[in-house]
PDB file of N, CA and C in Angstrom:
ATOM      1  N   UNK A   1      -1.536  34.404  -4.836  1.00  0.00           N
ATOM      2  CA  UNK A   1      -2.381  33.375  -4.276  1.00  0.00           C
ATOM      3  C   UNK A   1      -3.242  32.712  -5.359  1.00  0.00           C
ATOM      4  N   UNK A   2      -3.893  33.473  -6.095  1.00  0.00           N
ATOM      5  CA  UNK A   2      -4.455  32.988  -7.675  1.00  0.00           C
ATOM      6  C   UNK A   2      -4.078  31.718  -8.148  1.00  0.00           C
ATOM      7  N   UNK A   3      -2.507  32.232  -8.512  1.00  0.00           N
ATOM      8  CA  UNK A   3      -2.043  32.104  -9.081  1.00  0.00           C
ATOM      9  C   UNK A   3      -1.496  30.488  -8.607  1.00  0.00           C
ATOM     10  N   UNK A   4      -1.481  30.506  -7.269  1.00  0.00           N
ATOM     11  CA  UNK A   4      -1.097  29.107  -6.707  1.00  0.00           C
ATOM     12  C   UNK A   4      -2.248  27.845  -6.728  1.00  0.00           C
ATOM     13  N   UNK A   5      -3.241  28.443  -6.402  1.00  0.00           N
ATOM     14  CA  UNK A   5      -4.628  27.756  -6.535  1.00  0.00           C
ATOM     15  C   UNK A   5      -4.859  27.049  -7.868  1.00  0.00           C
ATOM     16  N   UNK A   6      -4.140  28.094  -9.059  1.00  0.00           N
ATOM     17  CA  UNK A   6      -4.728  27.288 -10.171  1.00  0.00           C
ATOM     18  C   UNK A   6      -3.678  26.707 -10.639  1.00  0.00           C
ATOM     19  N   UNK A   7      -2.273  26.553 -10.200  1.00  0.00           N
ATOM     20  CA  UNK A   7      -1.154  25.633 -10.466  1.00  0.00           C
ATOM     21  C   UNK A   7      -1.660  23.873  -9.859  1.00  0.00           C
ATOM     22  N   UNK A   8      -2.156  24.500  -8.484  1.00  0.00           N
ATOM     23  CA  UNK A   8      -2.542  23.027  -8.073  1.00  0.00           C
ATOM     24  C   UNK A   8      -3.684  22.750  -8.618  1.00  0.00           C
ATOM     25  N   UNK A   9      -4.590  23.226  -9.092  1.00  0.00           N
ATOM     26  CA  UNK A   9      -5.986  22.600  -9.480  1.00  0.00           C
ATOM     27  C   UNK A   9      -5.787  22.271 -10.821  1.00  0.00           C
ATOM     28  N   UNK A  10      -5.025  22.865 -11.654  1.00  0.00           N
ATOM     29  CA  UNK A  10      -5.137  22.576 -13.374  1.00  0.00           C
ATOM     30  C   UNK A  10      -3.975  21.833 -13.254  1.00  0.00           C
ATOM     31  N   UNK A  11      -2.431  22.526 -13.273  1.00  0.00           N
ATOM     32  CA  UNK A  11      -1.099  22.086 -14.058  1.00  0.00           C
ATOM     33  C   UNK A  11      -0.772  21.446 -13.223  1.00  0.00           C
ATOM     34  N   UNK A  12      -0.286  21.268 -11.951  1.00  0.00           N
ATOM     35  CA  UNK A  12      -0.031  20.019 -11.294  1.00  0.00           C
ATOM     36  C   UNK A  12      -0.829  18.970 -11.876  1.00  0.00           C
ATOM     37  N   UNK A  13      -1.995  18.724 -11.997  1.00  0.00           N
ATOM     38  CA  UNK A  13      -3.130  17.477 -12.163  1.00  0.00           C
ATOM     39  C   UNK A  13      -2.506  17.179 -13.697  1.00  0.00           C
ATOM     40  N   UNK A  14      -2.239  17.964 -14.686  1.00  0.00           N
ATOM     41  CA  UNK A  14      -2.026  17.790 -15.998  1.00  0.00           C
ATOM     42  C   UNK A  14      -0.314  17.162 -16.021  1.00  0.00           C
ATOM     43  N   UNK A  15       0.494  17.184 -14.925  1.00  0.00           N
ATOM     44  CA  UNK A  15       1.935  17.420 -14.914  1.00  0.00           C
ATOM     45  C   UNK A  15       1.656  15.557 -14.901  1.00  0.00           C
ATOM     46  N   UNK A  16       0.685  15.340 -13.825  1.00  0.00           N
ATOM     47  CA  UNK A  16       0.640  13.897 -13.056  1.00  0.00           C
ATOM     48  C   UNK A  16       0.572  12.930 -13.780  1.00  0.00           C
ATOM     49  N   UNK A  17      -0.917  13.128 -15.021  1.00  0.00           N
ATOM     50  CA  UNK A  17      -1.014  12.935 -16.233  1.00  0.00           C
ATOM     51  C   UNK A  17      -0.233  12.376 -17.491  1.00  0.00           C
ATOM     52  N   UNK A  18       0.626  13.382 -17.641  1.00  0.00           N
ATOM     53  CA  UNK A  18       1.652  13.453 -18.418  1.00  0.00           C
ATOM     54  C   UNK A  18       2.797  12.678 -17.859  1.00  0.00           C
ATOM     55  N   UNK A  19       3.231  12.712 -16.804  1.00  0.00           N
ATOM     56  CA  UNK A  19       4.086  11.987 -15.813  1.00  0.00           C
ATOM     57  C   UNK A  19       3.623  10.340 -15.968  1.00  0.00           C
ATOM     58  N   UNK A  20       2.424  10.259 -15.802  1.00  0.00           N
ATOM     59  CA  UNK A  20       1.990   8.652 -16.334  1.00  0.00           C
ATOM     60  C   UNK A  20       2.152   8.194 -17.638  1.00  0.00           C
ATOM     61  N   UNK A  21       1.472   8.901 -18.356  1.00  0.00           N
ATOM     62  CA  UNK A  21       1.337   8.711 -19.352  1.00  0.00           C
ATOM     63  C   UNK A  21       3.059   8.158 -19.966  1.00  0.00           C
ATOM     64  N   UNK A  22       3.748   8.722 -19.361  1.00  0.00           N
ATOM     65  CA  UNK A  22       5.417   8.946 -19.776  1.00  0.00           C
ATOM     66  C   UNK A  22       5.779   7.618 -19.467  1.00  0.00           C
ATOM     67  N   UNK A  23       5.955   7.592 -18.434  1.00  0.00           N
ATOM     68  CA  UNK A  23       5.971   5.932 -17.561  1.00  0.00           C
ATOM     69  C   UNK A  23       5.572   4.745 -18.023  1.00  0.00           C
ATOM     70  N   UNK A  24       4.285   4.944 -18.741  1.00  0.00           N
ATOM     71  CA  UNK A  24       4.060   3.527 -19.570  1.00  0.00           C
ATOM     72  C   UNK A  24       4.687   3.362 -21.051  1.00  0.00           C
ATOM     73  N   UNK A  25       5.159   4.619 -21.964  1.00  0.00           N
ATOM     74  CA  UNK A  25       5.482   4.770 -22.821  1.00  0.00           C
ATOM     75  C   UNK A  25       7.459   4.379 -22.311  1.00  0.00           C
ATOM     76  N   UNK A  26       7.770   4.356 -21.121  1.00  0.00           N
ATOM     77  CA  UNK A  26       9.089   3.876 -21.208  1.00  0.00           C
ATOM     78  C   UNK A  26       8.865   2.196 -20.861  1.00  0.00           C
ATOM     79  N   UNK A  27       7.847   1.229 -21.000  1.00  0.00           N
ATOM     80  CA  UNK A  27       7.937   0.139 -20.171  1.00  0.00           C
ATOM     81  C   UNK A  27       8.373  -0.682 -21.858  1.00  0.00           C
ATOM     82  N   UNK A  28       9.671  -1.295 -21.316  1.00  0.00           N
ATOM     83  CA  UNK A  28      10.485  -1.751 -22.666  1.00  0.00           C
ATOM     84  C   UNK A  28       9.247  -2.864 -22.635  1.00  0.00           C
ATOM     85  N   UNK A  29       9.140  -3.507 -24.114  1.00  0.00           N
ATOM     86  CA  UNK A  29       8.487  -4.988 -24.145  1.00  0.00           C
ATOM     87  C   UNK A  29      10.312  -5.806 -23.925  1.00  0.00           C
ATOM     88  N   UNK A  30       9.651  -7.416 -23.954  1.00  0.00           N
ATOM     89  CA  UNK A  30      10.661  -8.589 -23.713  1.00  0.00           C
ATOM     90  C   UNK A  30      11.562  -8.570 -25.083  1.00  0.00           C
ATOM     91  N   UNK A  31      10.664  -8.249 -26.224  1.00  0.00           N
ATOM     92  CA  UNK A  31      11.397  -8.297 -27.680  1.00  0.00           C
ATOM     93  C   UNK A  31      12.105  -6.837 -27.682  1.00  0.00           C
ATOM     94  N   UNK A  32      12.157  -6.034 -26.983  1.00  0.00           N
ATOM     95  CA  UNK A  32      12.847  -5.149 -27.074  1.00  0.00           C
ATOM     96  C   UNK A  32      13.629  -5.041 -25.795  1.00  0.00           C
ATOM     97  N   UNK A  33      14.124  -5.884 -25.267  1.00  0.00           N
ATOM     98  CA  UNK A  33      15.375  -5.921 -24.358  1.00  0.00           C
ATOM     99  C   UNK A  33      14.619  -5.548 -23.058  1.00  0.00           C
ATOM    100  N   UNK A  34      13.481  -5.687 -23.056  1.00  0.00           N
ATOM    101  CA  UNK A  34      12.893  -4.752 -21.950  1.00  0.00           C
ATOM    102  C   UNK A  34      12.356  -5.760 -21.182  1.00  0.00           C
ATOM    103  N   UNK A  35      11.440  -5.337 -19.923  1.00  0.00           N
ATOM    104  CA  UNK A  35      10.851  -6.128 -18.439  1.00  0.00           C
ATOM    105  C   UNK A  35       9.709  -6.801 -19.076  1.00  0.00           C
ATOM    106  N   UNK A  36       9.186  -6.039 -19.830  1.00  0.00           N
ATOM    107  CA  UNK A  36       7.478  -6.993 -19.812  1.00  0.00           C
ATOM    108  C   UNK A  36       6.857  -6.978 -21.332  1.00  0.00           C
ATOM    109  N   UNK A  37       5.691  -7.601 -21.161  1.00  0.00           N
ATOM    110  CA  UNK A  37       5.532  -8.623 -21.837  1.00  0.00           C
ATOM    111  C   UNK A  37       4.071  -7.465 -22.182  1.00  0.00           C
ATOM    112  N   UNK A  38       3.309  -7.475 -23.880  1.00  0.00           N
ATOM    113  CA  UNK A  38       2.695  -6.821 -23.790  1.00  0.00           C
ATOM    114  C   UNK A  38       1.033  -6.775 -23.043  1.00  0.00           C
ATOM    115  N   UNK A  39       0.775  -8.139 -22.920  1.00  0.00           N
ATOM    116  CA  UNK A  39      -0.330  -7.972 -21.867  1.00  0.00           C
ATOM    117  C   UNK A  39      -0.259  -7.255 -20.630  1.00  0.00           C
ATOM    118  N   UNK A  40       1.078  -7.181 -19.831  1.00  0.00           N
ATOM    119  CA  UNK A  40       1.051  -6.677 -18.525  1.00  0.00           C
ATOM    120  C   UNK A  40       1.086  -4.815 -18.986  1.00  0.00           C
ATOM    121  N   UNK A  41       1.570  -4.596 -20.175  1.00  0.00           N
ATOM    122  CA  UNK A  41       1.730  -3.200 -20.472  1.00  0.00           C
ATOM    123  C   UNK A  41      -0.139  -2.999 -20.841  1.00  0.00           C
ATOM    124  N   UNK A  42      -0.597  -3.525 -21.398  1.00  0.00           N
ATOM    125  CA  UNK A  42      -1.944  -3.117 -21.342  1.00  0.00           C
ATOM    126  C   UNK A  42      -2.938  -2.862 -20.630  1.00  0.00           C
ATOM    127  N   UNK A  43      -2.264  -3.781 -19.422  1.00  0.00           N
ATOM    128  CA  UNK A  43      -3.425  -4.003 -18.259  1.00  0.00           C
ATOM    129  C   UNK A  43      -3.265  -2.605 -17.806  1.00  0.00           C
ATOM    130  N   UNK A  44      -1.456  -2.581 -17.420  1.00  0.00           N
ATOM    131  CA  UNK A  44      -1.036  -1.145 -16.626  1.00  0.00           C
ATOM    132  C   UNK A  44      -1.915  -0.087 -17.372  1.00  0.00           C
ATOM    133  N   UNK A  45      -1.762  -0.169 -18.718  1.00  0.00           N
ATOM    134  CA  UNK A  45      -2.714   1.088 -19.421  1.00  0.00           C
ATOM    135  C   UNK A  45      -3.909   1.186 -18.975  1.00  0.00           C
ATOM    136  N   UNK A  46      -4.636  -0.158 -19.075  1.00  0.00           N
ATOM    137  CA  UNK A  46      -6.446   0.330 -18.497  1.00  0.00           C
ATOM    138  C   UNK A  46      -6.141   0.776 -17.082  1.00  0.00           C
ATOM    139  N   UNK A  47      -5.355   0.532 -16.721  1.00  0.00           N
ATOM    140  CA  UNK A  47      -5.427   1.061 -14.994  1.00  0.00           C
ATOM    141  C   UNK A  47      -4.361   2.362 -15.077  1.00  0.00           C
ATOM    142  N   UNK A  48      -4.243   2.507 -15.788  1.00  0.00           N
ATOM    143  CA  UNK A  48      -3.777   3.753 -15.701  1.00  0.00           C
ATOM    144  C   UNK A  48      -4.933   5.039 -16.300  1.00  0.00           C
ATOM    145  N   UNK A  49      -5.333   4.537 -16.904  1.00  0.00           N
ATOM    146  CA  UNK A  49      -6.573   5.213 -18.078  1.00  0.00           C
ATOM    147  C   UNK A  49      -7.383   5.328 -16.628  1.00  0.00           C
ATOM    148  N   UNK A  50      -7.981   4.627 -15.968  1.00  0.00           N
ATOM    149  CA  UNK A  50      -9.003   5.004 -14.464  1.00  0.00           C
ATOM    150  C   UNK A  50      -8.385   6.284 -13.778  1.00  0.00           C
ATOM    151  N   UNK A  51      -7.195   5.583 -13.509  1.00  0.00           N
ATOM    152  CA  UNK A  51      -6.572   7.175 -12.489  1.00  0.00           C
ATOM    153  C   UNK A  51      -6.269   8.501 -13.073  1.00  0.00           C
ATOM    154  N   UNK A  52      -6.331   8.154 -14.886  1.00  0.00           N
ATOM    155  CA  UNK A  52      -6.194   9.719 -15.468  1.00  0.00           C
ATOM    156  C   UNK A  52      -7.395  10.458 -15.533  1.00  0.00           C
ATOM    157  N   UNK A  53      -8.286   9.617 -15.552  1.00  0.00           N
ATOM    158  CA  UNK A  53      -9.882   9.808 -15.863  1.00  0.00           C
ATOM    159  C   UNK A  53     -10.327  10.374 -14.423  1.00  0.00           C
ATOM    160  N   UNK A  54      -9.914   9.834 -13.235  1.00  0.00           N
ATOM    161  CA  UNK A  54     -10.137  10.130 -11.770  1.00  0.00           C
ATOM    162  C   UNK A  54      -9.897  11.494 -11.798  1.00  0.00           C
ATOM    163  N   UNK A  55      -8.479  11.619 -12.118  1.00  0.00           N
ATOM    164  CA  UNK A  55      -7.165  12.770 -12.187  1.00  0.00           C
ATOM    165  C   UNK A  55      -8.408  14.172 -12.698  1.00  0.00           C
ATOM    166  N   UNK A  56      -8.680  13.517 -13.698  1.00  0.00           N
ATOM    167  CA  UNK A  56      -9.382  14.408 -14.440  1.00  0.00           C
ATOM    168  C   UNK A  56     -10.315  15.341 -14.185  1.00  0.00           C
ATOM    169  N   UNK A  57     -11.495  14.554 -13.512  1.00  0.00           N
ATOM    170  CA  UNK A  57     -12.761  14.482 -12.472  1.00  0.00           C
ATOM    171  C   UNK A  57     -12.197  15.346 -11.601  1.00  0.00           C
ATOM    172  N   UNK A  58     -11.031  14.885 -10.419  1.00  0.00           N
ATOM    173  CA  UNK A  58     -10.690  15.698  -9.679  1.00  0.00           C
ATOM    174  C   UNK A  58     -10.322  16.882  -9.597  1.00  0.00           C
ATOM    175  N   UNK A  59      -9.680  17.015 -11.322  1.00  0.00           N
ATOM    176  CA  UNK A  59      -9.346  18.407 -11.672  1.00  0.00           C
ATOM    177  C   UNK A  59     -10.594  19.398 -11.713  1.00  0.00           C
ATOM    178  N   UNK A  60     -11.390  19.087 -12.725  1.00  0.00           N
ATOM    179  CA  UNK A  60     -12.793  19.831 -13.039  1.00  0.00           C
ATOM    180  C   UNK A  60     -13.610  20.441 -11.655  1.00  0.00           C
ATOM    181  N   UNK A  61     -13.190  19.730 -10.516  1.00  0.00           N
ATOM    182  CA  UNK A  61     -13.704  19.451  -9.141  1.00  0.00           C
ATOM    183  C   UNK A  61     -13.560  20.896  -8.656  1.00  0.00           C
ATOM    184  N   UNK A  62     -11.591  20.824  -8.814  1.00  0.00           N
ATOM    185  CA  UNK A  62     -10.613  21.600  -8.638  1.00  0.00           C
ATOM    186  C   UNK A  62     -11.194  23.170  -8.819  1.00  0.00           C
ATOM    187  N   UNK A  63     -11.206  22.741 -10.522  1.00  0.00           N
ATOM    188  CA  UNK A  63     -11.369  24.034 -11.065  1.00  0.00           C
ATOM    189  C   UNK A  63     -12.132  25.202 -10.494  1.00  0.00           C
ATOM    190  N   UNK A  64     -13.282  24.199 -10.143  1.00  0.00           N
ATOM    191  CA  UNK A  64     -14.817  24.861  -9.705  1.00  0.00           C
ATOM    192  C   UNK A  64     -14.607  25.818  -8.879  1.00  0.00           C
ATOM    193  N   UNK A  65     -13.967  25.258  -7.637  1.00  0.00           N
ATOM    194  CA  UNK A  65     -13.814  25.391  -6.367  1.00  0.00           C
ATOM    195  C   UNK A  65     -12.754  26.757  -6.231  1.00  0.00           C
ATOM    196  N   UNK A  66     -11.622  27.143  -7.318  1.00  0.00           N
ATOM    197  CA  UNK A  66     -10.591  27.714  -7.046  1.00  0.00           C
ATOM    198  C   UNK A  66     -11.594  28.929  -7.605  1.00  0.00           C
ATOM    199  N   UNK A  67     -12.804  28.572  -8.557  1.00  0.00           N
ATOM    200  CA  UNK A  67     -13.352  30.056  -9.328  1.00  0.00           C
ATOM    201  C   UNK A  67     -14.163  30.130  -8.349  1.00  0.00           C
ATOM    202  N   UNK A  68     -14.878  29.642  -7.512  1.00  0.00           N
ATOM    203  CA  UNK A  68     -15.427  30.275  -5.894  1.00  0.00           C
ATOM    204  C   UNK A  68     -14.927  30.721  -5.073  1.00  0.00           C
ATOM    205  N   UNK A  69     -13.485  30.296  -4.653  1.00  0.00           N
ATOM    206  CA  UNK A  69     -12.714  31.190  -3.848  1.00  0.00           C
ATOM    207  C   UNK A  69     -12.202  32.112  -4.459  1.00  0.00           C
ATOM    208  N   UNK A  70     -11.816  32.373  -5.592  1.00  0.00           N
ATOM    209  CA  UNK A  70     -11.208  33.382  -6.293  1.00  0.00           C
ATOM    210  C   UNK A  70     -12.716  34.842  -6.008  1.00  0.00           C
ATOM    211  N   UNK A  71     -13.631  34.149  -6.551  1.00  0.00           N
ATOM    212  CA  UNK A  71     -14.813  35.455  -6.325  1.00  0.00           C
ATOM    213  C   UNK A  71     -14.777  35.437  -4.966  1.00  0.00           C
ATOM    214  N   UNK A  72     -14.673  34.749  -4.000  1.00  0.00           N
ATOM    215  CA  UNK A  72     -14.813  34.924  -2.531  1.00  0.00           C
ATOM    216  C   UNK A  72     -13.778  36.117  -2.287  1.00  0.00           C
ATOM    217  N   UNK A  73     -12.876  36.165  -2.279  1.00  0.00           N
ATOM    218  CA  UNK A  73     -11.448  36.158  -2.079  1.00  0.00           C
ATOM    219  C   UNK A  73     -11.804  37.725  -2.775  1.00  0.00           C
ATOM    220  N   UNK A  74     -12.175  37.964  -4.258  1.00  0.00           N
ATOM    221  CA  UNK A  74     -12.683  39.327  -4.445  1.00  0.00           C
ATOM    222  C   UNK A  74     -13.557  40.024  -4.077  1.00  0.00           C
ATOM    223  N   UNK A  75     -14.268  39.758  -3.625  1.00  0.00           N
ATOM    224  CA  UNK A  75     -15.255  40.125  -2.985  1.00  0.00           C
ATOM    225  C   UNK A  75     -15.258  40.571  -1.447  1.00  0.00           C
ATOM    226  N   UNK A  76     -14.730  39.921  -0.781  1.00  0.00           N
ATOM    227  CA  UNK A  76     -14.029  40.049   0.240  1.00  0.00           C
ATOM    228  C   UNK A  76     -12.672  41.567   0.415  1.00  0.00           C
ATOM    229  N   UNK A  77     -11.969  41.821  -0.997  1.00  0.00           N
ATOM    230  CA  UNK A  77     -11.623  42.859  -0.971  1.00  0.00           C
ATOM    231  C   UNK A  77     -12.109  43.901  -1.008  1.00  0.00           C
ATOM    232  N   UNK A  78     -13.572  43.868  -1.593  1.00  0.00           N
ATOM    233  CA  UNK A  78     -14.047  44.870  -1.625  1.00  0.00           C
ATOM    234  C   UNK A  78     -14.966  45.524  -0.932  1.00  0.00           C
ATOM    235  N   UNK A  79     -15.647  44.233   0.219  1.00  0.00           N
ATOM    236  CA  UNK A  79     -16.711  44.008   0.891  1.00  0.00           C
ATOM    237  C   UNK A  79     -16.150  43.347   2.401  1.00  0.00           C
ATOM    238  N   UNK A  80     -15.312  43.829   3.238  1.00  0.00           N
ATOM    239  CA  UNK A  80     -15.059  43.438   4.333  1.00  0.00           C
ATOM    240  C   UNK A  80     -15.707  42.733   5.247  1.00  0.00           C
TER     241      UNK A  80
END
């Protein structure tokens, strides 16, 4: 159970991250045979940069929360 809590609170959030991050690094430019043009790849970046930064926030959020239930959760074993 730990162990699931902190997959979703840390490495999922870091997977999502990385998963973006990936996505803009495949967006061909026009001079390279590709869809777009580099202003629209920049914009996507600042708006992508918000939701990693969100991502982020949400993680730290995450974190908090999984090391309170984790002591809950022990405590509880030992203290019915």
């Amino acid at each position: 159970m730990k162990e699931q809590l902190h997959d979703l609170s840390s490495v999922q959030t870091g997977i999502l991250i990385e998963a973006n991050n990936k996505m803009l690094k495949n967006c061909k430019l026009f001079e390279n045979g590709g869809n777009y043009d580099q202003p629209e790849v920049d914009w996507y970046q600042g708006q992508m940069d918000k939701i990693n930064t969100m991502i982020e926030t949400c993680q730290g959020q995450r974190t908090e929360k999984v090391t309170e239930l984790v002591k809950e959760m022990d405590n509880l074993q030992h203290e019915p």
